[in-house]
Protein backbone atom coordinates (compact mmCIF):
# COMPACT_ATOMS: atom_id res chain seq x y z
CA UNK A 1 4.44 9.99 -14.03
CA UNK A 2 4.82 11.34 -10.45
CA UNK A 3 1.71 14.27 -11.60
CA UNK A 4 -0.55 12.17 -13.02
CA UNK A 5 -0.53 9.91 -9.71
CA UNK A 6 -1.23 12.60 -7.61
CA UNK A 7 -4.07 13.90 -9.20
CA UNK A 8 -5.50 10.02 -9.85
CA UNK A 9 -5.12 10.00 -6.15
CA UNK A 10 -6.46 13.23 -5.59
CA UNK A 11 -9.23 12.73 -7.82
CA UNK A 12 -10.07 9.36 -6.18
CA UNK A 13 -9.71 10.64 -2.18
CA UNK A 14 -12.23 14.04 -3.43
CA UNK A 15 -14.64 11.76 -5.00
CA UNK A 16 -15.11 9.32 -1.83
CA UNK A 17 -14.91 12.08 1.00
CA UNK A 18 -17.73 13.86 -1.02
CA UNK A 19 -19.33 10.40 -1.66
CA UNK A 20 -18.96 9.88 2.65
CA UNK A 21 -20.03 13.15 3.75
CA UNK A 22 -23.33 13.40 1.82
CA UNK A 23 -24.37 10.15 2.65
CA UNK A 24 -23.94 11.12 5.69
CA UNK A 25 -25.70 14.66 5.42
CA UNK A 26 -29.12 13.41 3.64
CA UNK A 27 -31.46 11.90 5.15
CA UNK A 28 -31.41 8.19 6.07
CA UNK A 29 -33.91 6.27 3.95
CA UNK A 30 -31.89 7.03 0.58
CA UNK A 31 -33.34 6.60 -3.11
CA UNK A 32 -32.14 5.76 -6.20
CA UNK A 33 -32.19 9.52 -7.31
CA UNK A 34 -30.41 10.25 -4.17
CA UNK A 35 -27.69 8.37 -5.44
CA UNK A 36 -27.46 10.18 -8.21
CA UNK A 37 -27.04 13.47 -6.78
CA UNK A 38 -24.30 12.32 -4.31
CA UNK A 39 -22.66 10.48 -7.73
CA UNK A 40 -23.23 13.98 -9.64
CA UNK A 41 -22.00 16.26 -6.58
CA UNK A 42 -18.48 13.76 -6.48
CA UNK A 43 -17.88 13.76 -9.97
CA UNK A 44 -18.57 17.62 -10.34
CA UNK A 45 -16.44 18.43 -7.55
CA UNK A 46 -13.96 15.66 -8.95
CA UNK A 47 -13.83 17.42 -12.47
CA UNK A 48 -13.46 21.30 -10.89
CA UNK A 49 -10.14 19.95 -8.84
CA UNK A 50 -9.00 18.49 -12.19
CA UNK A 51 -9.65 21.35 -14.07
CA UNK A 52 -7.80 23.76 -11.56
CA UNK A 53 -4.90 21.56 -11.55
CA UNK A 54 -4.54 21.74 -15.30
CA UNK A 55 -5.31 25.16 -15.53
CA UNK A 56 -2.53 25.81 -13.12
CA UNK A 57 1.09 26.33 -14.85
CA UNK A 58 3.71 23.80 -14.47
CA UNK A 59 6.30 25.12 -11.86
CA UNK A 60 9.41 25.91 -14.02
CA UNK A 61 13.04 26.42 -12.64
CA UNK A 62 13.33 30.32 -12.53
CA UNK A 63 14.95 31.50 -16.22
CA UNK A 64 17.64 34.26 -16.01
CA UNK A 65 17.23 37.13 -17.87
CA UNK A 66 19.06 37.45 -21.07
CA UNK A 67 22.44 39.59 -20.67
């Protein structure tokens, strides 16, 4: 349970410091397609995170070797 809040809370703090920082980049007067690049940028970078964690083994207590 511990995991999966961490990457709901990772997943959530990527999207809206992408979200902030190109609403801040692009220029002021901001249309609807706008919008949905900045919406399309977060969720893309949202996704790669998500798929890198997954990817990523589970950290296993060393096994010793057979004797």
């Amino acid at each position: 349970m511990n995991r999966i809040l961490r990457i709901v809370i990772g997943i959530a703090l990527i999207f809206a410091a992408s979200v902030a920082v190109l609403l801040y980049v692009m220029p002021a007067p901001h249309k609807p397609t706008d919008y949905l690049v900045i919406g399309g940028v977060g969720t893309m970078l949202c996704l790669l995170w998500l798929f890198r964690v997954l990817i990523k083994p589970a950290r296993t207590p060393d096994r010793k070797p057979d004797s």
